[in-house]
Protein backbone atom coordinates (compact mmCIF):
# COMPACT_ATOMS: atom_id res chain seq x y z
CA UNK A 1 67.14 57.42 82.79
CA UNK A 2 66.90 58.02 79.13
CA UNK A 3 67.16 61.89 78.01
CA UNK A 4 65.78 60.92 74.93
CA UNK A 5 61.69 62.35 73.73
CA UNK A 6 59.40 60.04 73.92
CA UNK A 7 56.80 59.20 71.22
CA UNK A 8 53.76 56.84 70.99
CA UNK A 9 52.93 54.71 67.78
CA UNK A 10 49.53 53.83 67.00
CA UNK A 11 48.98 50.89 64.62
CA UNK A 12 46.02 48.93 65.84
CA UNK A 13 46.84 44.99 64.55
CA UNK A 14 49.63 43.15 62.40
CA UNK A 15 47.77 40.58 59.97
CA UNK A 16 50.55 40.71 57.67
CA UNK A 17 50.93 42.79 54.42
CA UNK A 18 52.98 45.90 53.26
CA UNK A 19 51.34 47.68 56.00
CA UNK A 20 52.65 46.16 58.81
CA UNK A 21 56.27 46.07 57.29
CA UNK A 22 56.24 49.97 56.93
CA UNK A 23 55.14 50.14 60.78
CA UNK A 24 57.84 47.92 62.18
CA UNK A 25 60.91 49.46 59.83
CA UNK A 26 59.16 53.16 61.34
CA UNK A 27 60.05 51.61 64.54
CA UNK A 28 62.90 51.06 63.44
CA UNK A 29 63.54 54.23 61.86
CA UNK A 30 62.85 56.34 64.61
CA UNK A 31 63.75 54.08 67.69
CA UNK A 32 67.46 55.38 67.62
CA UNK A 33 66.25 59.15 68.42
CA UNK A 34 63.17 58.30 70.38
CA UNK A 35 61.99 56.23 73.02
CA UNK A 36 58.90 54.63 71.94
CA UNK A 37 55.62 52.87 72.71
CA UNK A 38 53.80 51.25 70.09
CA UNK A 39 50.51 51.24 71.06
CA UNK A 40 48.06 47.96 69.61
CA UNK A 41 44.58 46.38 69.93
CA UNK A 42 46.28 42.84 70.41
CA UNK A 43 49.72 42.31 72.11
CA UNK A 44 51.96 41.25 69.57
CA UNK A 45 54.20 38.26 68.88
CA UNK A 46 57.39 40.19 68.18
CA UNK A 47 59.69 37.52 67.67
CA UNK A 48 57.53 36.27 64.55
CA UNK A 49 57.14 39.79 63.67
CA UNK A 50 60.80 40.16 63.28
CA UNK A 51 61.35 37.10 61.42
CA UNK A 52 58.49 37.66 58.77
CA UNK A 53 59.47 41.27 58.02
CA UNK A 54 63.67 40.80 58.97
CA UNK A 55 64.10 43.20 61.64
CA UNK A 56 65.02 43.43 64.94
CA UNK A 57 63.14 44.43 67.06
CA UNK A 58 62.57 44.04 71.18
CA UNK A 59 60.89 45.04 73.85
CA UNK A 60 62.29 47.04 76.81
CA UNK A 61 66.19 46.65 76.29
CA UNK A 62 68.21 49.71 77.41
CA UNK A 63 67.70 52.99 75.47
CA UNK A 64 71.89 52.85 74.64
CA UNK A 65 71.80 49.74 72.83
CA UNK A 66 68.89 51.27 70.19
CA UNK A 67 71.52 53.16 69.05
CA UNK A 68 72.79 50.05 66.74
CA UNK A 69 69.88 50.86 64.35
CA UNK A 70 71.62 53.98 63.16
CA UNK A 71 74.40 52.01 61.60
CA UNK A 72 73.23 48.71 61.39
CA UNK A 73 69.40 48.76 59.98
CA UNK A 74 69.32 44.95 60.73
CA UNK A 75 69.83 45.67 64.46
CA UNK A 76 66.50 47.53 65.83
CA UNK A 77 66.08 49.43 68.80
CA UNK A 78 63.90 48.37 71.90
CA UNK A 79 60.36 49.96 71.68
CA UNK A 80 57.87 49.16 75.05
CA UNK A 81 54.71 47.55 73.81
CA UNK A 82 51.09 48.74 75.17
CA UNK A 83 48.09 46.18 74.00
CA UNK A 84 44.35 46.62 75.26
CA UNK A 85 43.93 42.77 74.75
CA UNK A 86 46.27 40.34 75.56
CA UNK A 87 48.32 37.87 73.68
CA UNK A 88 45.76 34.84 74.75
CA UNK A 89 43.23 36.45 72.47
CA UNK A 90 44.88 37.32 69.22
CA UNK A 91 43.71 34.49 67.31
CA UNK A 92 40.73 35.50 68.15
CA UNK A 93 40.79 39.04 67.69
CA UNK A 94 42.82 38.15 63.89
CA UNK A 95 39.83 36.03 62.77
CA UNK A 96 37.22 39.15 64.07
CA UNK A 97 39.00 41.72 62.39
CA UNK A 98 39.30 39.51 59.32
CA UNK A 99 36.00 38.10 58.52
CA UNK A 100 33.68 40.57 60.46
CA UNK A 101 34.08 44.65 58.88
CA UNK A 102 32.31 45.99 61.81
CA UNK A 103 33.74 44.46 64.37
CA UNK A 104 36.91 45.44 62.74
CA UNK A 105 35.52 48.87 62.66
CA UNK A 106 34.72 49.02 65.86
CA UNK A 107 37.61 47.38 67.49
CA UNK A 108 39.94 49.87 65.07
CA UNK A 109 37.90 52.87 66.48
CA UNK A 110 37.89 51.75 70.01
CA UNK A 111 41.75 51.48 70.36
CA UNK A 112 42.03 54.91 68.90
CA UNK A 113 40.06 56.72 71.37
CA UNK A 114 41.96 54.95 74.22
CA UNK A 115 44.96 55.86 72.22
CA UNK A 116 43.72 59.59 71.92
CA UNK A 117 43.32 59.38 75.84
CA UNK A 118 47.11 59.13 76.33
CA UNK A 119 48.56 61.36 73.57
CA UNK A 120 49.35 64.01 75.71
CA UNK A 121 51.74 62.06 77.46
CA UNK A 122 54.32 61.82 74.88
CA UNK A 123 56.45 64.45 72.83
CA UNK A 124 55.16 63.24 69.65
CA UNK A 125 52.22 60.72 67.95
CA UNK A 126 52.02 58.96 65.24
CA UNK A 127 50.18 56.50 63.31
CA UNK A 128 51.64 54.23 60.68
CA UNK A 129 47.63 53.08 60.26
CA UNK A 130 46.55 55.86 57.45
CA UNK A 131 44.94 58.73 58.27
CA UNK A 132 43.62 59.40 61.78
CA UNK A 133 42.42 61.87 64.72
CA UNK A 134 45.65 61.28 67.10
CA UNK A 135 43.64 63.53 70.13
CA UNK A 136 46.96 66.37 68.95
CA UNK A 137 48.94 66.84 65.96
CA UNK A 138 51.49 64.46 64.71
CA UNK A 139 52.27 62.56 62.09
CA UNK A 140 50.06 59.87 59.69
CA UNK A 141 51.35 57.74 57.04
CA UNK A 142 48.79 57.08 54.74
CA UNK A 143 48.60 53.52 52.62
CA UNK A 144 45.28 54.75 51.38
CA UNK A 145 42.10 57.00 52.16
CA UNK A 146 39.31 56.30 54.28
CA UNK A 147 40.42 52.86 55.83
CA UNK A 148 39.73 54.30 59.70
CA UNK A 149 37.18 56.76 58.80
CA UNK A 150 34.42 58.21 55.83
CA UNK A 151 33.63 61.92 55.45
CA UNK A 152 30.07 62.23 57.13
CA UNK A 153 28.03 62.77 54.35
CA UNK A 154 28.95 59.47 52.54
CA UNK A 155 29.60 57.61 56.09
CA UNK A 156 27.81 54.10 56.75
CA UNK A 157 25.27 54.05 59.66
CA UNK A 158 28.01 51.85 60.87
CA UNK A 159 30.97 54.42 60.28
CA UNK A 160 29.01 57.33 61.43
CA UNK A 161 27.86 55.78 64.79
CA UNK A 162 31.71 54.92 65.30
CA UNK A 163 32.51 58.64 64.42
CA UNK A 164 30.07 59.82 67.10
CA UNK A 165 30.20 57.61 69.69
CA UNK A 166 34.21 57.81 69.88
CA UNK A 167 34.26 61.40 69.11
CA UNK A 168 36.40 60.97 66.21
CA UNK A 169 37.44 64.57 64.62
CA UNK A 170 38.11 65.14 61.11
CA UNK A 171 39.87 68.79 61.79
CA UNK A 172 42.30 66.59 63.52
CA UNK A 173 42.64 64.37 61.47
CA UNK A 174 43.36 67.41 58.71
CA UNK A 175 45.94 69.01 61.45
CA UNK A 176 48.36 66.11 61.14
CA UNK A 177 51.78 66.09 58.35
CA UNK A 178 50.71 63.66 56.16
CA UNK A 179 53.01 61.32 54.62
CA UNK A 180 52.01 58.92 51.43
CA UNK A 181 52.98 55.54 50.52
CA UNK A 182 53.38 56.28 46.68
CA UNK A 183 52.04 59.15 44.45
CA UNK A 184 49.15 57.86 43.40
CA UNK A 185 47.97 57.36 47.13
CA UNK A 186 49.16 60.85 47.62
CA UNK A 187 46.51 61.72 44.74
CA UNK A 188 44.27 60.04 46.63
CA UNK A 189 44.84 61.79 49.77
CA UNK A 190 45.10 65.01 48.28
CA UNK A 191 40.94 64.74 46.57
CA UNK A 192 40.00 62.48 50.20
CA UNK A 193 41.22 65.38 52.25
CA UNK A 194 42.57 68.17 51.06
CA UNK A 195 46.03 67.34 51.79
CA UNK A 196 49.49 67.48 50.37
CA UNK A 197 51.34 64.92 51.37
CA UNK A 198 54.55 63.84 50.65
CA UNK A 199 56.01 60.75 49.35
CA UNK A 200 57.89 58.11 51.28
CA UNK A 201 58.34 54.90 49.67
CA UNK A 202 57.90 51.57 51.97
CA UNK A 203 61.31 50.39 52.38
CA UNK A 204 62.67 46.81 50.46
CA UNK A 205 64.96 44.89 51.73
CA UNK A 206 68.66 44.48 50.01
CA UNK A 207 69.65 41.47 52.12
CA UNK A 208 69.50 39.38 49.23
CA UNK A 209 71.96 36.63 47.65
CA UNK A 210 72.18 37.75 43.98
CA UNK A 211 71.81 35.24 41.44
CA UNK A 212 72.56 35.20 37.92
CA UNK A 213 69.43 35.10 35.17
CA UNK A 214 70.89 31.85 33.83
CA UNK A 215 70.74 30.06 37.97
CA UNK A 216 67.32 31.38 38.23
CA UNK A 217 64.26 28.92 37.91
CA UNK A 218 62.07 29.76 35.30
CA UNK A 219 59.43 29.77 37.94
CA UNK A 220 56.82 32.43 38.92
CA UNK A 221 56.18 34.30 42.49
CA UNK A 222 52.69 35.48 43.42
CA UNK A 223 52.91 37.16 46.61
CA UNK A 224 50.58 38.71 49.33
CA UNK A 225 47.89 37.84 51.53
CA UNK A 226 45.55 34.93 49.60
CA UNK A 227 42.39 37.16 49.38
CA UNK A 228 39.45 37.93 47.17
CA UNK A 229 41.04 40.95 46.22
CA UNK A 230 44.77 39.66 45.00
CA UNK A 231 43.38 37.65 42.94
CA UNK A 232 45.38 34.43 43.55
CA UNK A 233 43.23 32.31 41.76
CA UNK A 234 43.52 34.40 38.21
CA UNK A 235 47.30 34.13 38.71
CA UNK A 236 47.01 30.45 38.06
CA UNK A 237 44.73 30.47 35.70
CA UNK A 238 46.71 33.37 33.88
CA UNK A 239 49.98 30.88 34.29
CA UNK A 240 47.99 27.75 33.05
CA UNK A 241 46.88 29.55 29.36
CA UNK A 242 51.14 30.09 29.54
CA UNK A 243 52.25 27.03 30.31
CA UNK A 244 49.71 25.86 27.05
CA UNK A 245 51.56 28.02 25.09
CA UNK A 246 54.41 25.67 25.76
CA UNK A 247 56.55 27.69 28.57
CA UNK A 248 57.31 25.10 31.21
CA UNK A 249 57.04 27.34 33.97
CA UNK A 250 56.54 27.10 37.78
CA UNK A 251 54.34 29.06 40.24
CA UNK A 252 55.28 29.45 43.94
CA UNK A 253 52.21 31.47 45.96
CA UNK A 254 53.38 32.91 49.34
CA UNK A 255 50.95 34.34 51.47
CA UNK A 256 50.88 35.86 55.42
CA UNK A 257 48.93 35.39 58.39
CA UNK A 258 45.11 36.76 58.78
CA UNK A 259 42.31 34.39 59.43
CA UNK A 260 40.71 34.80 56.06
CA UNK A 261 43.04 31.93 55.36
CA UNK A 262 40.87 29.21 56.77
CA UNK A 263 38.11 30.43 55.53
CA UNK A 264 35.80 30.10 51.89
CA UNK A 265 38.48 31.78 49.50
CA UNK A 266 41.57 30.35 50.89
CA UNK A 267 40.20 26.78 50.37
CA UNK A 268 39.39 28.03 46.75
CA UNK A 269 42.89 28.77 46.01
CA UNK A 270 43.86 25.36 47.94
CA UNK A 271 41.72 23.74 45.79
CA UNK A 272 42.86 24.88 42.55
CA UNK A 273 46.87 24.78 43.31
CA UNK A 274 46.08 20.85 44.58
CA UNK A 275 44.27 20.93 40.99
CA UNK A 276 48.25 21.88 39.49
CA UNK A 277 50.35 20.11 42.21
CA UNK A 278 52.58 19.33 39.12
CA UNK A 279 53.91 23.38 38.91
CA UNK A 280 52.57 25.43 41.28
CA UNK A 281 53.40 25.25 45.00
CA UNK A 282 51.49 27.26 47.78
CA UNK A 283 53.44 28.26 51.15
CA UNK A 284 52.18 30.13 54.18
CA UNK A 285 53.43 32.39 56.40
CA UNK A 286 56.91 31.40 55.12
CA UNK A 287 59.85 33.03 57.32
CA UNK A 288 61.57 36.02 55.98
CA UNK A 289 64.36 34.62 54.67
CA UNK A 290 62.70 31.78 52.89
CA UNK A 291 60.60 34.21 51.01
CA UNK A 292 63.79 36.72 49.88
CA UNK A 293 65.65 33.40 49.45
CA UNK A 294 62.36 31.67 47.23
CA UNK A 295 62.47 35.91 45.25
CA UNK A 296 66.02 35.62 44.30
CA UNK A 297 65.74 32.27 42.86
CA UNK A 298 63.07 32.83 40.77
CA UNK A 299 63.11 35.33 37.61
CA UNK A 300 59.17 36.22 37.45
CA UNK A 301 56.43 37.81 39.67
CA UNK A 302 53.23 38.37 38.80
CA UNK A 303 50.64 40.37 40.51
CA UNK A 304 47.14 41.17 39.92
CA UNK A 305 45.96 43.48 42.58
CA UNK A 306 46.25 47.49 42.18
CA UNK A 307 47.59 48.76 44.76
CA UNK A 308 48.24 52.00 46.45
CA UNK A 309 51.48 51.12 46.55
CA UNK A 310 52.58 47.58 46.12
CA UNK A 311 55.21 46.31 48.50
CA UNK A 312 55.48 42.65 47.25
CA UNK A 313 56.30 44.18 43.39
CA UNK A 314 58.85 46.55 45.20
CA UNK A 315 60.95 43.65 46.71
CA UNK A 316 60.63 41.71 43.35
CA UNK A 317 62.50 44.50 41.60
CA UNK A 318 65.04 44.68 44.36
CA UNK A 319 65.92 40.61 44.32
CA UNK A 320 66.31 41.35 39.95
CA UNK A 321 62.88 39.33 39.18
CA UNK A 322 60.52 40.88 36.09
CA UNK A 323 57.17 41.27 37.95
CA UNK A 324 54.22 41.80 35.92
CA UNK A 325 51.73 44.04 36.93
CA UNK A 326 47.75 45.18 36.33
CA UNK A 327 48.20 49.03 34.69
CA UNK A 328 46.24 50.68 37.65
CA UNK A 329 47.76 51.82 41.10
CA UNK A 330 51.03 52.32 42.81
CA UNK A 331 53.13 49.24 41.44
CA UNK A 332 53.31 51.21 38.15
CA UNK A 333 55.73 53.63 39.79
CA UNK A 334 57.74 50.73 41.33
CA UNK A 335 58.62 49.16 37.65
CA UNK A 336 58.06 52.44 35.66
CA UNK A 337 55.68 53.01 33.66
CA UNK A 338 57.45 53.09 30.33
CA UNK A 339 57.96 49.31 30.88
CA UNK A 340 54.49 48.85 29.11
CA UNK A 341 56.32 44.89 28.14
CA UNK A 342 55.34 44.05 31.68
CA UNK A 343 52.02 46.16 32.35
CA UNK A 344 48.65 44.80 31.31
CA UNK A 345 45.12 45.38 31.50
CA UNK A 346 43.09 42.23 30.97
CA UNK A 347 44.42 38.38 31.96
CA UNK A 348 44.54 38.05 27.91
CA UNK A 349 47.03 40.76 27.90
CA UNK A 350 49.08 39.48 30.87
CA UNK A 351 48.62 36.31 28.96
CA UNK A 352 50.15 37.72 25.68
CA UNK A 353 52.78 40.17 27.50
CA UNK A 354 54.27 37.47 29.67
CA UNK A 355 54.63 35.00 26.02
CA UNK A 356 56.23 37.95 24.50
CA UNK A 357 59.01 38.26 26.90
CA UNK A 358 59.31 34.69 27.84
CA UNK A 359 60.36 34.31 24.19
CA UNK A 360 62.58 37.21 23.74
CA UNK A 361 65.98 36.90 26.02
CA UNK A 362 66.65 40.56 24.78
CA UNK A 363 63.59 41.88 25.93
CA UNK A 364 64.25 40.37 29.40
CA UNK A 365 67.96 42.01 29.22
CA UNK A 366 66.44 45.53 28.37
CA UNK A 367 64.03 45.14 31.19
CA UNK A 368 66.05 44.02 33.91
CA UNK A 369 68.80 46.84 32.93
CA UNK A 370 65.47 49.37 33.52
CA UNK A 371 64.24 48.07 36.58
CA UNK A 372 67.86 47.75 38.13
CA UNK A 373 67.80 51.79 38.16
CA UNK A 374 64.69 51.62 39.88
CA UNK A 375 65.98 49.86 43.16
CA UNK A 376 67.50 52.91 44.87
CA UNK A 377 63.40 54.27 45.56
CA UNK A 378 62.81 51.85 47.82
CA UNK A 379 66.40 51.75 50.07
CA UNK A 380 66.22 51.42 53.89
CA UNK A 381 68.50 54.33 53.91
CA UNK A 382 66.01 56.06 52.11
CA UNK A 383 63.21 55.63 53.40
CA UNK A 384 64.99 56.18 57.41
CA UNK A 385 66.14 59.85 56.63
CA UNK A 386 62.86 60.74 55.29
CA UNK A 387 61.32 59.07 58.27
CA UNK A 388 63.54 61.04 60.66
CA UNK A 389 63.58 64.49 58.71
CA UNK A 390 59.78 64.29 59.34
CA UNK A 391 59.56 63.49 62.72
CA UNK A 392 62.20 66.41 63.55
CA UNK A 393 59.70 68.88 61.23
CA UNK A 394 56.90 68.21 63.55
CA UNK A 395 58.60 67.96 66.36
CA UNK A 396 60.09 71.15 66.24
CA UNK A 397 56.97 72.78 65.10
């Protein structure tokens, strides 16, 4: 029998996104110290997990064996897995969650409570799905404000009926250590709740094959779930008014799982990269190592979204890209914010900004020489001592 604490993981679905990746490399994290249960709405297809997001993950091997993740952060620990609903209906479940907000909301707010209703049972909680009422205190890592809940004087009908009916408590919410996915979300938190938390950067992969900047295509990456709010569609047309400028440049769009994807938008996007079969390409759900394999052979990214923190940019950086991104949100901090060659504010900017330094080899020198000393932010290593020193905190609190 295992000696170790136990601990219990809340993190209601995996659609795909930064999100998710920070929830399984927690697991990771803190699967060589504890023994834990991830708790989800949907049972989970682990193996696919692992290879979209390059861990390792299992279920139920012997509690000795986790011990590999301490030295080896490719080689995860076991974790048990506890779903309400079972694997049969995830498709199911995906396409609810993604097309239908309050049956998201009430799905979300129904696996809390039965979450909340075993929290006692373990040594420590936490949930790697923002900010939360865990039924005790523990620890929440927060990717932005008021995803699970609303304070009750701006609430929904909607959100407050959830509120009440599952008993959902914002002092306990407020009780948790709060951890932030980048400092402006921990701005955020801090005017949402009151809260200081601190920051702990989503970790980026390093197992990448470097490539020189003369073997690199002169090709673009647009990563991220193909939503309304990424903007995929203004990435193309932002690449087309380029590639009239006379840049012959490519455009590969990756995007993850979610059932948005069969659905109005995603044809849109379809649509218009069938419109410029000639350079741009659109994969989905590509494994792991395609994608880090696709980021290190191309020298651009370009991404539209702000975000509270920006994942996607993050691993861009670490595989020696340029990424250019919008000038509001959390991908600032990933390529610093004196880069302004890379930062824009309108497509006409991004337009301008990504001519300048597509004609200027020394401007692409200076800013890969910058962004090279921002890699060490987002390390594994990192990001699993911070992980750990937190959990300890609480834990012996």
């Amino acid at each position: 029998m295992s000696q170790r604490k136990t601990m219990a993981i809340w993190q209601p679905y995996f659609l795909g996104g930064g999100a998710e990746a920070v929830a399984l490399w927690t697991l990771v994290a803190l699967g060589s110290t504890y023994d834990i249960t991830l708790h989800t709405l949907v049972d989970i297809d682990l193996d696919r997990l692992n290879t979209m997001y390059g861990t390792a993950l299992s279920r139920d091997r012997p509690a000795s064996d986790s011990a590999r993740a301490t030295t080896c952060p490719q080689a995860g620990p076991a974790i048990q897995v506890k779903a309400l609903l079972g694997s049969r209906l995830r498709p199911w479940i995906h396409r609810l969650i993604a097309n239908l907000p309050w049956m998201r909301l009430g799905l979300i707010h129904w696996s809390l409570a039965r979450f909340r209703a075993v929290s006692a049972d373990y040594d420590l909680v936490m949930s790697t799905y923002n900010a939360v009422d865990l039924g005790r205190p523990g620890l929440q890592y927060l990717h932005w404000v008021h995803v699970v809940e609303q304070s009750w004087s701006q609430a929904t009908p909607a959100m407050k009926l959830m509120l009440w009916w599952f008993k959902f408590s914002p002092e306990r919410l407020q009780a948790n250590r709060s951890l932030a996915n980048s400092i402006h979300t921990a701005q955020a938190v801090q005017q949402a709740y009151g809260l200081g938390p601190q920051v702990v950067y989503p970790p980026v992969t390093t197992a990448l094959t470097p490539l020189t900047w003369a073997q690199k295509e002169q090709a673009f990456v647009c990563s991220g779930r193909v939503v309304v709010a990424k903007y995929t569609h203004r990435v193309i047309e932002i690449l087309a008014a380029v590639r009239r400028q006379g840049f012959d440049i490519k455009l590969y769009i990756t995007g993850g799982g979610g059932g948005t994807y069969s659905w109005g938008y995603g044809r849109k996007v379809r649509r218009l990269a069938a419109a410029h079969a000639d350079w741009v390409q659109l994969y989905y759900d590509l494994p792991y190592s395609d994608y880090l394999a696709l980021l290190t052979r191309c020298r651009y990214g370009l991404h539209h979204k702000p975000e509270p923190f920006g994942i996607a940019v993050a691993e861009m950086v670490q595989a020696g890209m340029i990424p250019f991104v919008t000038n509001r949100g959390g991908q600032i901090e990933i390529v610093n914010s004196a880069n302004t060659d890379i930062i824009f504010q309108s497509a006409q900017e991004a337009v301008d900004k990504i001519v300048a330094v597509l004609a200027s080899p020394q401007r692409q020198r200076t800013l890969l020489d910058s962004l090279q000393q921002q890699r060490t932010l987002f390390s594994f290593d990192r990001f699993m001592r911070a992980m750990q020193q937190a959990a300890r905190e609480i834990d012996t609190n």
